[in-house]
PDB file of N, CA and C in Angstrom:
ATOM      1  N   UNK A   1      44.865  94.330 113.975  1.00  0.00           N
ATOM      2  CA  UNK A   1      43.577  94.437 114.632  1.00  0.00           C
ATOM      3  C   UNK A   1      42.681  95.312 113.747  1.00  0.00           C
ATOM      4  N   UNK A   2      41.660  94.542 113.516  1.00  0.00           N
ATOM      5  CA  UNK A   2      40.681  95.556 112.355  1.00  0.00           C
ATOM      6  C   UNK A   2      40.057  96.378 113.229  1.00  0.00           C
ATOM      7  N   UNK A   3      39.140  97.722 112.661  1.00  0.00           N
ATOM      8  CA  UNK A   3      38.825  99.024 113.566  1.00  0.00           C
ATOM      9  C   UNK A   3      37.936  98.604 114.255  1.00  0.00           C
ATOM     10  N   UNK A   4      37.037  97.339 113.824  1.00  0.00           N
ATOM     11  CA  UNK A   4      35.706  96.948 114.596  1.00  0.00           C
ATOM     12  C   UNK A   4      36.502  96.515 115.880  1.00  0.00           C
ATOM     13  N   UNK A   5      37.473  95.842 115.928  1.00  0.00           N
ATOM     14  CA  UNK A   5      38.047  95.446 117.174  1.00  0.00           C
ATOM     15  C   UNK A   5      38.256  96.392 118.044  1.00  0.00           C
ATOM     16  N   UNK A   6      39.332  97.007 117.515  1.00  0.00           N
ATOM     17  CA  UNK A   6      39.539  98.312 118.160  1.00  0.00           C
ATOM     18  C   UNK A   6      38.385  99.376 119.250  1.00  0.00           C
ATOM     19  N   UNK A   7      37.608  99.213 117.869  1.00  0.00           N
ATOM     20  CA  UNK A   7      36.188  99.667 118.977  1.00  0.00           C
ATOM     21  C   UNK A   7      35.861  99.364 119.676  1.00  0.00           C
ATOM     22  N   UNK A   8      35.823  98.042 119.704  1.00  0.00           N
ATOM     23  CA  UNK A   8      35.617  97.589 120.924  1.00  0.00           C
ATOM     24  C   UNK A   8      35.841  97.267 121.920  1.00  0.00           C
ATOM     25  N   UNK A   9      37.380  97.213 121.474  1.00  0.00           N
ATOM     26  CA  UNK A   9      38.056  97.518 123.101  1.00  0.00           C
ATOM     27  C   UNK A   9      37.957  98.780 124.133  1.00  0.00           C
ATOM     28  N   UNK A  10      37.618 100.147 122.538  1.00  0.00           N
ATOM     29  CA  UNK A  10      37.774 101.201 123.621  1.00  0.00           C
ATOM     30  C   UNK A  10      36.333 101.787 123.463  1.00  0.00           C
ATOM     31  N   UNK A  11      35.239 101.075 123.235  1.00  0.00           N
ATOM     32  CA  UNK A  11      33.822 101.130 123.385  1.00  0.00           C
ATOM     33  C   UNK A  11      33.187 102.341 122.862  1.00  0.00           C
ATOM     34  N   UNK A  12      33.719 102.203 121.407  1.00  0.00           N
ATOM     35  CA  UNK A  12      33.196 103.205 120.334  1.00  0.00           C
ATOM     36  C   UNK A  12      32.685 102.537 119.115  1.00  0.00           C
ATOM     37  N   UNK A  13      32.077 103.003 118.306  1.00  0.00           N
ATOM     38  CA  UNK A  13      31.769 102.549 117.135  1.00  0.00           C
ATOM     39  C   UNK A  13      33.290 102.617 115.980  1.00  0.00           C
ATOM     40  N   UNK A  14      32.812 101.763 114.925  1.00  0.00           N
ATOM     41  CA  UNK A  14      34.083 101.571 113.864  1.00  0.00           C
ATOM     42  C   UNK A  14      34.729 102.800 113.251  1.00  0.00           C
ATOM     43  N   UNK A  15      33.494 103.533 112.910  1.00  0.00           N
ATOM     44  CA  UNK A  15      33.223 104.995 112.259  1.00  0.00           C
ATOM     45  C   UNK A  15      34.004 105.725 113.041  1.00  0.00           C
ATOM     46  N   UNK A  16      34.392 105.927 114.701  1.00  0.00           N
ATOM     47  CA  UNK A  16      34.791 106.846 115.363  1.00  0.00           C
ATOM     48  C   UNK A  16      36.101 105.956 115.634  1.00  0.00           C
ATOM     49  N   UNK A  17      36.560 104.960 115.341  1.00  0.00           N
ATOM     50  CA  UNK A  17      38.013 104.724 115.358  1.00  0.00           C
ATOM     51  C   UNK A  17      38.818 105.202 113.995  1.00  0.00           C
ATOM     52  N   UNK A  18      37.895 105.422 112.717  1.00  0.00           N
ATOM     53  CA  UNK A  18      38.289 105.871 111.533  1.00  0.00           C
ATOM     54  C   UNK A  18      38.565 106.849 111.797  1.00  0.00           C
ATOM     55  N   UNK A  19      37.393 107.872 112.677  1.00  0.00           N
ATOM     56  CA  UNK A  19      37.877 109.555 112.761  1.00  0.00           C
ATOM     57  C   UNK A  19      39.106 109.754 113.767  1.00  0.00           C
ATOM     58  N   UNK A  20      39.255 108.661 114.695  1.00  0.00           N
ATOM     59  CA  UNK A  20      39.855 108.668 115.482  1.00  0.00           C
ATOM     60  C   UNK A  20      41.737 108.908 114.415  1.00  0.00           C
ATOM     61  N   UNK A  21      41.366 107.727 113.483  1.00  0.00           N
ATOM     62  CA  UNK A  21      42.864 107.462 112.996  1.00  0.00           C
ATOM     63  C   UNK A  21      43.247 108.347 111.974  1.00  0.00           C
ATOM     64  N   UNK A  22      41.828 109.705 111.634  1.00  0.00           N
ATOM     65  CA  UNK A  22      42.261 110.641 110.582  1.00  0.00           C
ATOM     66  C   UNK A  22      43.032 111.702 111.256  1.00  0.00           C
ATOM     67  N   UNK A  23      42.205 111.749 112.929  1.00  0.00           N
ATOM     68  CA  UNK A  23      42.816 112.887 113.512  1.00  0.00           C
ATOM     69  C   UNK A  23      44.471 112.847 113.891  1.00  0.00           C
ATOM     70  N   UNK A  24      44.612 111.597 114.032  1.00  0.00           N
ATOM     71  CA  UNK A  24      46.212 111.368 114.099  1.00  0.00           C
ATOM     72  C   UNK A  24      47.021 111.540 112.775  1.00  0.00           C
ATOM     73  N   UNK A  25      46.571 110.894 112.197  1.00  0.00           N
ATOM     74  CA  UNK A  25      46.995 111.736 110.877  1.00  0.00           C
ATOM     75  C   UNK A  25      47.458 112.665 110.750  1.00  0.00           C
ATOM     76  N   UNK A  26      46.256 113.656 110.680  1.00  0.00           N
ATOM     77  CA  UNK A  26      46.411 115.327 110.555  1.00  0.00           C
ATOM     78  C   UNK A  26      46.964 115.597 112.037  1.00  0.00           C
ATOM     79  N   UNK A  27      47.705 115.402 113.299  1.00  0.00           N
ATOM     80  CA  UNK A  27      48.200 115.646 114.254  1.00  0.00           C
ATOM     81  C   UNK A  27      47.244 116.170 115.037  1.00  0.00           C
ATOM     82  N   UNK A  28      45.694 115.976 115.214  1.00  0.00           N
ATOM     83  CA  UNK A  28      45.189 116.797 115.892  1.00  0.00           C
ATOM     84  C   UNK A  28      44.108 115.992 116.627  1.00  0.00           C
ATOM     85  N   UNK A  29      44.871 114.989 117.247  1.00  0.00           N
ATOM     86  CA  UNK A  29      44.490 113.892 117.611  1.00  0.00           C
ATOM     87  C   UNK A  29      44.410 114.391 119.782  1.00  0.00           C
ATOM     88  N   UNK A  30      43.475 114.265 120.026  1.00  0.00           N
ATOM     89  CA  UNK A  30      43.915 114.522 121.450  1.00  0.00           C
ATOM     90  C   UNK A  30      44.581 113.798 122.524  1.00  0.00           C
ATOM     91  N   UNK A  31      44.895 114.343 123.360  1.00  0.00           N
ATOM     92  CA  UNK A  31      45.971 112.924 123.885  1.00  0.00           C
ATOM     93  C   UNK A  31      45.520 112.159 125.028  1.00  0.00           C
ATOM     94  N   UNK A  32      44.278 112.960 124.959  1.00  0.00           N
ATOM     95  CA  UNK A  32      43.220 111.613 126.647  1.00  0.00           C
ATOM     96  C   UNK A  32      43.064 110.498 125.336  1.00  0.00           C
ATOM     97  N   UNK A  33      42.745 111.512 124.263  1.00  0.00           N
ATOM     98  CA  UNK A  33      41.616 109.983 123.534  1.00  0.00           C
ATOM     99  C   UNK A  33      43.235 109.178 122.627  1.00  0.00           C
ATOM    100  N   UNK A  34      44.273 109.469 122.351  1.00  0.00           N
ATOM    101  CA  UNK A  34      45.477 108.737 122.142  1.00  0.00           C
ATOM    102  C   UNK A  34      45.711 107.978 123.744  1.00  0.00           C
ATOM    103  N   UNK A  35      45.652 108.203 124.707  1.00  0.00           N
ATOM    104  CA  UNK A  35      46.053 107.633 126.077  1.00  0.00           C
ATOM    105  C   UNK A  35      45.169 106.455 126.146  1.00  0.00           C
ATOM    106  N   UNK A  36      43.268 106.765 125.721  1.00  0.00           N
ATOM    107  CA  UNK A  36      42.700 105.712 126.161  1.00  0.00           C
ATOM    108  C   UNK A  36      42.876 104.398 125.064  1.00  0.00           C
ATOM    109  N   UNK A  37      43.300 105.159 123.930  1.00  0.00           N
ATOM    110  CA  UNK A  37      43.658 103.594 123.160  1.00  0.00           C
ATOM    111  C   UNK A  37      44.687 102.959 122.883  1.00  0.00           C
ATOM    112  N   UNK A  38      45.654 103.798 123.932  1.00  0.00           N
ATOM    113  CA  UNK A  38      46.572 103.319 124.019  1.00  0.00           C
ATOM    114  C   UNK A  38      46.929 102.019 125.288  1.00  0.00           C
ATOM    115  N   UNK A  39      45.654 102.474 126.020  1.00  0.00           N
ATOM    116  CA  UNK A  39      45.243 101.608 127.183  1.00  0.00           C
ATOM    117  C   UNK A  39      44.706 100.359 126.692  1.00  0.00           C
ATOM    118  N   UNK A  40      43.642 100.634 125.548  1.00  0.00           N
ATOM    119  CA  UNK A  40      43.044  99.428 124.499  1.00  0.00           C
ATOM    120  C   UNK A  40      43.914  98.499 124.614  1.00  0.00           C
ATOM    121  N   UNK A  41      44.807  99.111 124.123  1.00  0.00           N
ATOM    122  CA  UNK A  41      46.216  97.936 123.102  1.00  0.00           C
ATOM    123  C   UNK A  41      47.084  97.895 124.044  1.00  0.00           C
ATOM    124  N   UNK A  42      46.637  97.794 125.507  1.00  0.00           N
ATOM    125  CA  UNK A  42      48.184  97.531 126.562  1.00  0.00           C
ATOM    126  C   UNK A  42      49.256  98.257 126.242  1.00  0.00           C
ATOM    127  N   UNK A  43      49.040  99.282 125.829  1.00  0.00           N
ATOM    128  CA  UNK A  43      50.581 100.152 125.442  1.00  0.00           C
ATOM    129  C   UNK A  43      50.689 101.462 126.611  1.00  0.00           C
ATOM    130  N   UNK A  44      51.445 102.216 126.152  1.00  0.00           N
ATOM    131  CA  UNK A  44      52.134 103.431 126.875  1.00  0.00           C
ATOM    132  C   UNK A  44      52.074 104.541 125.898  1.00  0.00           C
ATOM    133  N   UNK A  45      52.052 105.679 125.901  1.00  0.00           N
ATOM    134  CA  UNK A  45      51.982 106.965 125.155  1.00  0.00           C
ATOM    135  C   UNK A  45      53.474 107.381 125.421  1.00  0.00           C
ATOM    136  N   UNK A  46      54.107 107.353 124.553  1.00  0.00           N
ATOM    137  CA  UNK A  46      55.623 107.885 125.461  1.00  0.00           C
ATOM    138  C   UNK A  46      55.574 109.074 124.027  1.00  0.00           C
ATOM    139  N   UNK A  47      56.406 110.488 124.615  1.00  0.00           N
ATOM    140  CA  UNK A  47      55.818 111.700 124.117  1.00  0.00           C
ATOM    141  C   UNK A  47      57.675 112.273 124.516  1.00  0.00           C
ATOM    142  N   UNK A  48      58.420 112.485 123.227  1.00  0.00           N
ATOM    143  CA  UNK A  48      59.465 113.530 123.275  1.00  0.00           C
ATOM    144  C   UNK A  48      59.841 114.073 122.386  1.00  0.00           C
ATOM    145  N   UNK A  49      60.881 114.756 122.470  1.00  0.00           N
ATOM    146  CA  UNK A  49      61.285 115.990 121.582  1.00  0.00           C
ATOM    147  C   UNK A  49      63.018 114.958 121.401  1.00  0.00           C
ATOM    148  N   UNK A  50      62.970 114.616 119.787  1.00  0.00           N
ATOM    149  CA  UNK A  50      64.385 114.202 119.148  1.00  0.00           C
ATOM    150  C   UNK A  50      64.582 115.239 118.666  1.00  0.00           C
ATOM    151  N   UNK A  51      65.829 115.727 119.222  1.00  0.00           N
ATOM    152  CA  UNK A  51      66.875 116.979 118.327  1.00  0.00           C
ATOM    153  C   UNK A  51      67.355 116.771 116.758  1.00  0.00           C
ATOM    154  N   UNK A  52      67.234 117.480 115.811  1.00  0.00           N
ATOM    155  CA  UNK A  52      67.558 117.420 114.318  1.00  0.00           C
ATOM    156  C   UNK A  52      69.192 116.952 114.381  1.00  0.00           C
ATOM    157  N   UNK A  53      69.634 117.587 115.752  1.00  0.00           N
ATOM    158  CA  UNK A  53      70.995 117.722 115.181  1.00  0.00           C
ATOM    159  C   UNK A  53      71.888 117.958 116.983  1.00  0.00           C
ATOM    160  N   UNK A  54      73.139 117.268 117.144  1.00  0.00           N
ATOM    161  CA  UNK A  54      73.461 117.142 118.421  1.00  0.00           C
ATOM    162  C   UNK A  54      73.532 118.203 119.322  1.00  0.00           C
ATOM    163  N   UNK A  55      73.513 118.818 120.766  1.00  0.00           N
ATOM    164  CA  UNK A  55      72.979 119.716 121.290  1.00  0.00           C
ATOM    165  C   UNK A  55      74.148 120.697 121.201  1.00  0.00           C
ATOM    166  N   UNK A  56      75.480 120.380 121.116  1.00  0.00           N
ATOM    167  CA  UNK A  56      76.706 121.237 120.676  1.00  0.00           C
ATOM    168  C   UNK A  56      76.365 122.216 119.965  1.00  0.00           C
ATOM    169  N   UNK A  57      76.272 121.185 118.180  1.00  0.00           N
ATOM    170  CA  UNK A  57      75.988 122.530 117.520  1.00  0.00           C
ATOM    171  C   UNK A  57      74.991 123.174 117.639  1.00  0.00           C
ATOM    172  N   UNK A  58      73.776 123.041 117.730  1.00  0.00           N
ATOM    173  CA  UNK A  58      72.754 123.461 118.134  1.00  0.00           C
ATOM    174  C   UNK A  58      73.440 124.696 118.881  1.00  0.00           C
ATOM    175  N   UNK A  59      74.107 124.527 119.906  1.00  0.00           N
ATOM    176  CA  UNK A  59      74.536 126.116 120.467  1.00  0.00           C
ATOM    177  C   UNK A  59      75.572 126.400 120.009  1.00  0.00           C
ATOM    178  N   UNK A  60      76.088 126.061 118.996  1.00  0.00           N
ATOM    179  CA  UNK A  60      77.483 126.832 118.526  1.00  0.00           C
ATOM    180  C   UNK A  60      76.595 127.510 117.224  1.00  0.00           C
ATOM    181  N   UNK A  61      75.352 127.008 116.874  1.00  0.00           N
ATOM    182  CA  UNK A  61      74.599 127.274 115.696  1.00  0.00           C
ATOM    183  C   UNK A  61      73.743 128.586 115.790  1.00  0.00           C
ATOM    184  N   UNK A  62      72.981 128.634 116.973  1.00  0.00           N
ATOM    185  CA  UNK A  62      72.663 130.021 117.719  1.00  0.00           C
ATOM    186  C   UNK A  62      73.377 130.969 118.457  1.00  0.00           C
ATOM    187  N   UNK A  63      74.556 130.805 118.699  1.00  0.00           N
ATOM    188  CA  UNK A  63      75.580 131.563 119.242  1.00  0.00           C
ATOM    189  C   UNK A  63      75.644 132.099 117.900  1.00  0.00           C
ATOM    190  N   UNK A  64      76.431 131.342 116.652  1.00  0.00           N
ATOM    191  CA  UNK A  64      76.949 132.187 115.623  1.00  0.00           C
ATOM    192  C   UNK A  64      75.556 133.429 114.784  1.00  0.00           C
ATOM    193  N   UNK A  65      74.652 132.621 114.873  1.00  0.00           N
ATOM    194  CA  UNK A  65      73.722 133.784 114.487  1.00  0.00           C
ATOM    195  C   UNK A  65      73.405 134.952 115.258  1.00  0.00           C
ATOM    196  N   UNK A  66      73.314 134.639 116.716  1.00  0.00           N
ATOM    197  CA  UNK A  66      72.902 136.102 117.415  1.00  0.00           C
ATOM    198  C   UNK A  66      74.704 136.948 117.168  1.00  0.00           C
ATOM    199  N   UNK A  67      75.771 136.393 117.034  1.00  0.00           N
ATOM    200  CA  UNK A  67      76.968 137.210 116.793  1.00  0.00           C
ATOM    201  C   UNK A  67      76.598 137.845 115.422  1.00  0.00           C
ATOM    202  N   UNK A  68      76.587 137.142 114.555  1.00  0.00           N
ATOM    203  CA  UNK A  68      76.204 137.825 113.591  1.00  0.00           C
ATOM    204  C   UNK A  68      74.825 138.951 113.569  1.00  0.00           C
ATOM    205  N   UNK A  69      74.125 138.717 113.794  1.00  0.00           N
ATOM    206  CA  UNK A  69      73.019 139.359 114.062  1.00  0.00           C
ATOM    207  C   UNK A  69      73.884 140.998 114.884  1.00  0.00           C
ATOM    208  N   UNK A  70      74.722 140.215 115.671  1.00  0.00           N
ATOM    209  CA  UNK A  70      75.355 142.124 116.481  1.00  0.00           C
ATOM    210  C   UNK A  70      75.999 142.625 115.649  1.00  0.00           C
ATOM    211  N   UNK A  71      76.768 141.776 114.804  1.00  0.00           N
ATOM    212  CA  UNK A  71      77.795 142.407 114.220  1.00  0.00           C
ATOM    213  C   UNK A  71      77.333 143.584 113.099  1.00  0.00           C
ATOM    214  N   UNK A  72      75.914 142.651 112.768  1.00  0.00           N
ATOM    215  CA  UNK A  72      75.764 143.326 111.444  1.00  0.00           C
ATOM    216  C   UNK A  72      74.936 144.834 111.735  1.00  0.00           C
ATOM    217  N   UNK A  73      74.771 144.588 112.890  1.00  0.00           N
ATOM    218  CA  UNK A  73      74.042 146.257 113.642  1.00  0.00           C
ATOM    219  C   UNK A  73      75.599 146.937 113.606  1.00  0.00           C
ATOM    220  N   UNK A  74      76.220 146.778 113.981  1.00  0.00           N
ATOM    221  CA  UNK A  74      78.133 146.956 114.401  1.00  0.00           C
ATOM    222  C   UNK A  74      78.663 147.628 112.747  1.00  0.00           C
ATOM    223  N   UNK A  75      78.208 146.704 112.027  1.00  0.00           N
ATOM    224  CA  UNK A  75      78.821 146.738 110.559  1.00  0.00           C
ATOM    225  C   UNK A  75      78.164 147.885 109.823  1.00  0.00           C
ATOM    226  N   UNK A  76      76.716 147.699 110.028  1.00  0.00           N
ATOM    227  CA  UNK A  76      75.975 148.850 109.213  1.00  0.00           C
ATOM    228  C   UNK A  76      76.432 150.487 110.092  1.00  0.00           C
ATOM    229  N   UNK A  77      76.843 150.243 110.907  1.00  0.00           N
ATOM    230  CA  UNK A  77      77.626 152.034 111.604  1.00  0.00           C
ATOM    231  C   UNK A  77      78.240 152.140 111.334  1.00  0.00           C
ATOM    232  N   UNK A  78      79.401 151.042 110.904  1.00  0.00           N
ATOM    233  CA  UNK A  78      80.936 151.356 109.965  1.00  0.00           C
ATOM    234  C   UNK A  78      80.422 151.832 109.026  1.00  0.00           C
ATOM    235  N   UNK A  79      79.510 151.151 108.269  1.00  0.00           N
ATOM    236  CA  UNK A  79      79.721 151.458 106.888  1.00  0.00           C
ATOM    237  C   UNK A  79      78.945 152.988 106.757  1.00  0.00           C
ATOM    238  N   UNK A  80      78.116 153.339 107.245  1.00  0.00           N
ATOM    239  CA  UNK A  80      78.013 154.625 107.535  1.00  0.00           C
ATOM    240  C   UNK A  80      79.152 155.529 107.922  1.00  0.00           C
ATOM    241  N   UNK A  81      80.156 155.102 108.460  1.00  0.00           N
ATOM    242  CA  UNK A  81      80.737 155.561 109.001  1.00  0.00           C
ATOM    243  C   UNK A  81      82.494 155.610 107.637  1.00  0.00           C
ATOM    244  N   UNK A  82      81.990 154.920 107.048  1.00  0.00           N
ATOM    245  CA  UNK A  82      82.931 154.880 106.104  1.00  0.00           C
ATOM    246  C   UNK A  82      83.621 154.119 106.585  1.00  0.00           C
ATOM    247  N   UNK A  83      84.073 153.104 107.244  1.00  0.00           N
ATOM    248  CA  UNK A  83      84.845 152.554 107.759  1.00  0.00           C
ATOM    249  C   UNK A  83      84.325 150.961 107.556  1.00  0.00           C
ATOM    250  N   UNK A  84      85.150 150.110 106.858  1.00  0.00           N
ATOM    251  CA  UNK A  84      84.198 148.802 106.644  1.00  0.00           C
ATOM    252  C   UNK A  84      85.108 147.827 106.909  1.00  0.00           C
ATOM    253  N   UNK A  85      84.804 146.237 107.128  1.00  0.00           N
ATOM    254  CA  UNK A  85      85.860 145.126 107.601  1.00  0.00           C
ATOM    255  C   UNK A  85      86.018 144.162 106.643  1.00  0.00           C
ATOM    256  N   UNK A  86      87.134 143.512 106.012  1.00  0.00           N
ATOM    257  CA  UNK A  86      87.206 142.538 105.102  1.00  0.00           C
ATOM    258  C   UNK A  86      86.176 141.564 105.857  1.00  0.00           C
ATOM    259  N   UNK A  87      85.928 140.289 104.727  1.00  0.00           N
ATOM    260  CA  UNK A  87      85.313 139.046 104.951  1.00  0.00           C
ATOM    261  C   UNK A  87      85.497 138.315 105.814  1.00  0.00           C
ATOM    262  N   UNK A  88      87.006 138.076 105.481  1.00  0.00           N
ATOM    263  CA  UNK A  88      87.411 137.225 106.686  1.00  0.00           C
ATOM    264  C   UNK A  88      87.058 137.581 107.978  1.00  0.00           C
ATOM    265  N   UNK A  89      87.685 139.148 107.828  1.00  0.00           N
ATOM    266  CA  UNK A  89      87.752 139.673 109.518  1.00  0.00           C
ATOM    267  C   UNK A  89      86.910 139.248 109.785  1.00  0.00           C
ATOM    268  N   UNK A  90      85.776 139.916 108.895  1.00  0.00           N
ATOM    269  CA  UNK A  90      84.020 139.434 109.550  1.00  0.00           C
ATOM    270  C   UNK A  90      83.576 138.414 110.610  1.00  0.00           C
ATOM    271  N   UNK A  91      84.194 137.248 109.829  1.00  0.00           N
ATOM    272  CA  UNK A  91      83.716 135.833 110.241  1.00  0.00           C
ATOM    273  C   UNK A  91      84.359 135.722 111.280  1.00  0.00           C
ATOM    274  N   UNK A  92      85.888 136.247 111.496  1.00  0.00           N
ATOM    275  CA  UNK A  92      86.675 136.195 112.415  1.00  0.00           C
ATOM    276  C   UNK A  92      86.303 136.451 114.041  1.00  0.00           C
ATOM    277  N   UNK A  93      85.337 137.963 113.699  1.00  0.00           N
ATOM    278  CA  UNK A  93      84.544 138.837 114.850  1.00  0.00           C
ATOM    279  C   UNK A  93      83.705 137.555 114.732  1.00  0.00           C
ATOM    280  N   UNK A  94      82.773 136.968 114.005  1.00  0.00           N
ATOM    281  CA  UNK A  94      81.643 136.060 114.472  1.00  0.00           C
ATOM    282  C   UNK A  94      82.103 135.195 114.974  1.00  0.00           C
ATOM    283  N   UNK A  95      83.137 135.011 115.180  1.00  0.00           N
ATOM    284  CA  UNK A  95      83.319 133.409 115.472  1.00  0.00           C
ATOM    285  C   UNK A  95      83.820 133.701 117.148  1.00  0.00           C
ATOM    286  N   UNK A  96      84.318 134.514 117.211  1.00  0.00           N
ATOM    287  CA  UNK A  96      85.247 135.158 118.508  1.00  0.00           C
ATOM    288  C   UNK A  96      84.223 135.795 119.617  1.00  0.00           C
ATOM    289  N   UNK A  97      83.017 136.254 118.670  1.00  0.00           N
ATOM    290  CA  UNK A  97      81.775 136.613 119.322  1.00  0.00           C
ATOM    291  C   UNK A  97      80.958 135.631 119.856  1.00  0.00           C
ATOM    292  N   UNK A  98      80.977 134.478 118.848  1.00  0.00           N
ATOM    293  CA  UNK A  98      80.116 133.388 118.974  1.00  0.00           C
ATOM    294  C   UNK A  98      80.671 132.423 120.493  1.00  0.00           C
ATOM    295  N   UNK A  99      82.006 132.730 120.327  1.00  0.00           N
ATOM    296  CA  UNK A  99      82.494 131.762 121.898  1.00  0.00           C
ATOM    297  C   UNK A  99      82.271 132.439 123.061  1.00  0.00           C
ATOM    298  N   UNK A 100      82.099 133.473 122.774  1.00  0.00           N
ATOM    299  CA  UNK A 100      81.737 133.982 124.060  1.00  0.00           C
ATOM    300  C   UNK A 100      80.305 134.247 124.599  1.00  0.00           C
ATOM    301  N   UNK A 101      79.288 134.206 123.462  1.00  0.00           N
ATOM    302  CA  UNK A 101      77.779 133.930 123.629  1.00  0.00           C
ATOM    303  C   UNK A 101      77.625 132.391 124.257  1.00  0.00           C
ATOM    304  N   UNK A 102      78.379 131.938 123.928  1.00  0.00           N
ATOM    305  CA  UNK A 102      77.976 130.228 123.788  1.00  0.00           C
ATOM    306  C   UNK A 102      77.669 130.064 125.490  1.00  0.00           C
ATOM    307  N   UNK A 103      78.402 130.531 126.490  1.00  0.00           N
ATOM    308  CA  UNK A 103      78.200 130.355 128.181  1.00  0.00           C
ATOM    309  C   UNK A 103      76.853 131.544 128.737  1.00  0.00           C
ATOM    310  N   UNK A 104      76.842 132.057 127.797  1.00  0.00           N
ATOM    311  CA  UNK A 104      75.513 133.672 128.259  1.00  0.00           C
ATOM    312  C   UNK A 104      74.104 132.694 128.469  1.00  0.00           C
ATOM    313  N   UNK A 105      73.442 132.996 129.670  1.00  0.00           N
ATOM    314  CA  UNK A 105      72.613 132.792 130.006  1.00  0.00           C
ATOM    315  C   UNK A 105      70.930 132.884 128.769  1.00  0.00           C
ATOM    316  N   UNK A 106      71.406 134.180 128.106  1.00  0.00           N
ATOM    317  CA  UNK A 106      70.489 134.648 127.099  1.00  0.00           C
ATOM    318  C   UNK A 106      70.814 134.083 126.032  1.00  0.00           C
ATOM    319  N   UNK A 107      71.248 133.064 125.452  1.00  0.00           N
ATOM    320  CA  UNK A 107      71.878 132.317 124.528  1.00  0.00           C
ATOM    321  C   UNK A 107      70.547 132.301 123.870  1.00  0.00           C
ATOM    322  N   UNK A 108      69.483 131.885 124.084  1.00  0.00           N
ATOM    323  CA  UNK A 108      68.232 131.695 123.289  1.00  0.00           C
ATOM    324  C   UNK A 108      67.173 132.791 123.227  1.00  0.00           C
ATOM    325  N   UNK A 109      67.404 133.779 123.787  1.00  0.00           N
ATOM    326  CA  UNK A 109      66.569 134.510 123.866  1.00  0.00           C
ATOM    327  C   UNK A 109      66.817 135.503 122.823  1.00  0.00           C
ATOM    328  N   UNK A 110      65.483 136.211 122.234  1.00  0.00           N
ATOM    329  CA  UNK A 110      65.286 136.926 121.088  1.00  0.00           C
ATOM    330  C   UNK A 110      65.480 138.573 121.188  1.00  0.00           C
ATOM    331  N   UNK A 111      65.822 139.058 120.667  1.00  0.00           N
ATOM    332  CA  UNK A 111      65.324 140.453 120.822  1.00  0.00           C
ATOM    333  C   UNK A 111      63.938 141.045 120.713  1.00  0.00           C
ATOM    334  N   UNK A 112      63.661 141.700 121.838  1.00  0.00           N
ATOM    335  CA  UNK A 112      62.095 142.377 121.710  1.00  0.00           C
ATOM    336  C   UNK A 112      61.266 141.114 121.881  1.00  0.00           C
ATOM    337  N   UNK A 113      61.952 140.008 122.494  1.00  0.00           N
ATOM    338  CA  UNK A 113      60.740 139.182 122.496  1.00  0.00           C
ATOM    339  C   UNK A 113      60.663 139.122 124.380  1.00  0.00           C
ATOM    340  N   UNK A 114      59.224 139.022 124.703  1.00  0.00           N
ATOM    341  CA  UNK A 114      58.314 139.126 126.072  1.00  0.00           C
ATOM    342  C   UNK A 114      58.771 137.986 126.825  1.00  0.00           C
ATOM    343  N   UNK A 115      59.743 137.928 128.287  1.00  0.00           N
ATOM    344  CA  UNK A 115      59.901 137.228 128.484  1.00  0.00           C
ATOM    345  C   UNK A 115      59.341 136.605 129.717  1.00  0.00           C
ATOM    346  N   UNK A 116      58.498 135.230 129.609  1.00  0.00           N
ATOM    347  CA  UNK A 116      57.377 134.465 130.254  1.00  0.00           C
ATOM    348  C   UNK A 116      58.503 134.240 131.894  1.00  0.00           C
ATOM    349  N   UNK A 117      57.704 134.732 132.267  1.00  0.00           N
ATOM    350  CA  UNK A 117      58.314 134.126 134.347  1.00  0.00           C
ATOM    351  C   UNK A 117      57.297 133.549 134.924  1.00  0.00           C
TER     352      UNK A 117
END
């Protein structure tokens, strides 16, 4: 469908289906004016969020970082402390830490970050 068409289904000029198709482009397209031409063309706007990666690891992936993240507050007092843990162990504590974050309610939540109710 050339843009003159287009226009005219959704009763704009050619020029403003061009700006129309730059703003989608650049993502900054609004979504009444994506809805109404989507109405043009008998279609549907369907709008979701695909995960990079399956929702498992995804939380076995943020579990292991906030463990790590404690540990290494944990680790830097040893080592002050003169007292330090092989590698392995390390990973060992993260991993042992990480299963038990994985059911915590706060699984996603940040430190020091404001939390919206």
């Amino acid at each position: 469908m050339s843009g003159a068409e287009l226009g005219a289904r959704l009763g704009i000029s050619q020029q403003a289906v061009h700006l129309l198709e730059q703003s989608e482009q650049r993502g900054t397209v609004k979504w009444d004016t994506l809805r109404r031409a989507a109405d043009a063309l008998d279609c549907d706007v369907v709008y979701f969020l695909l995960p990079r990666r399956p929702l498992e690891e995804a939380v076995r992936a943020q579990a292991r970082r906030k463990a790590a993240q404690h540990l290494a507050r944990v680790s830097h007092q040893s080592r002050l402390e003169d007292q330090t843990v092989a590698d392995d162990e390390a990973a060992a504590q993260i991993e042992e830490l990480a299963a038990r974050l994985i059911d915590r309610r706060d699984l996603w939540s940040e430190p020091g970050a404001r939390q919206v109710r």
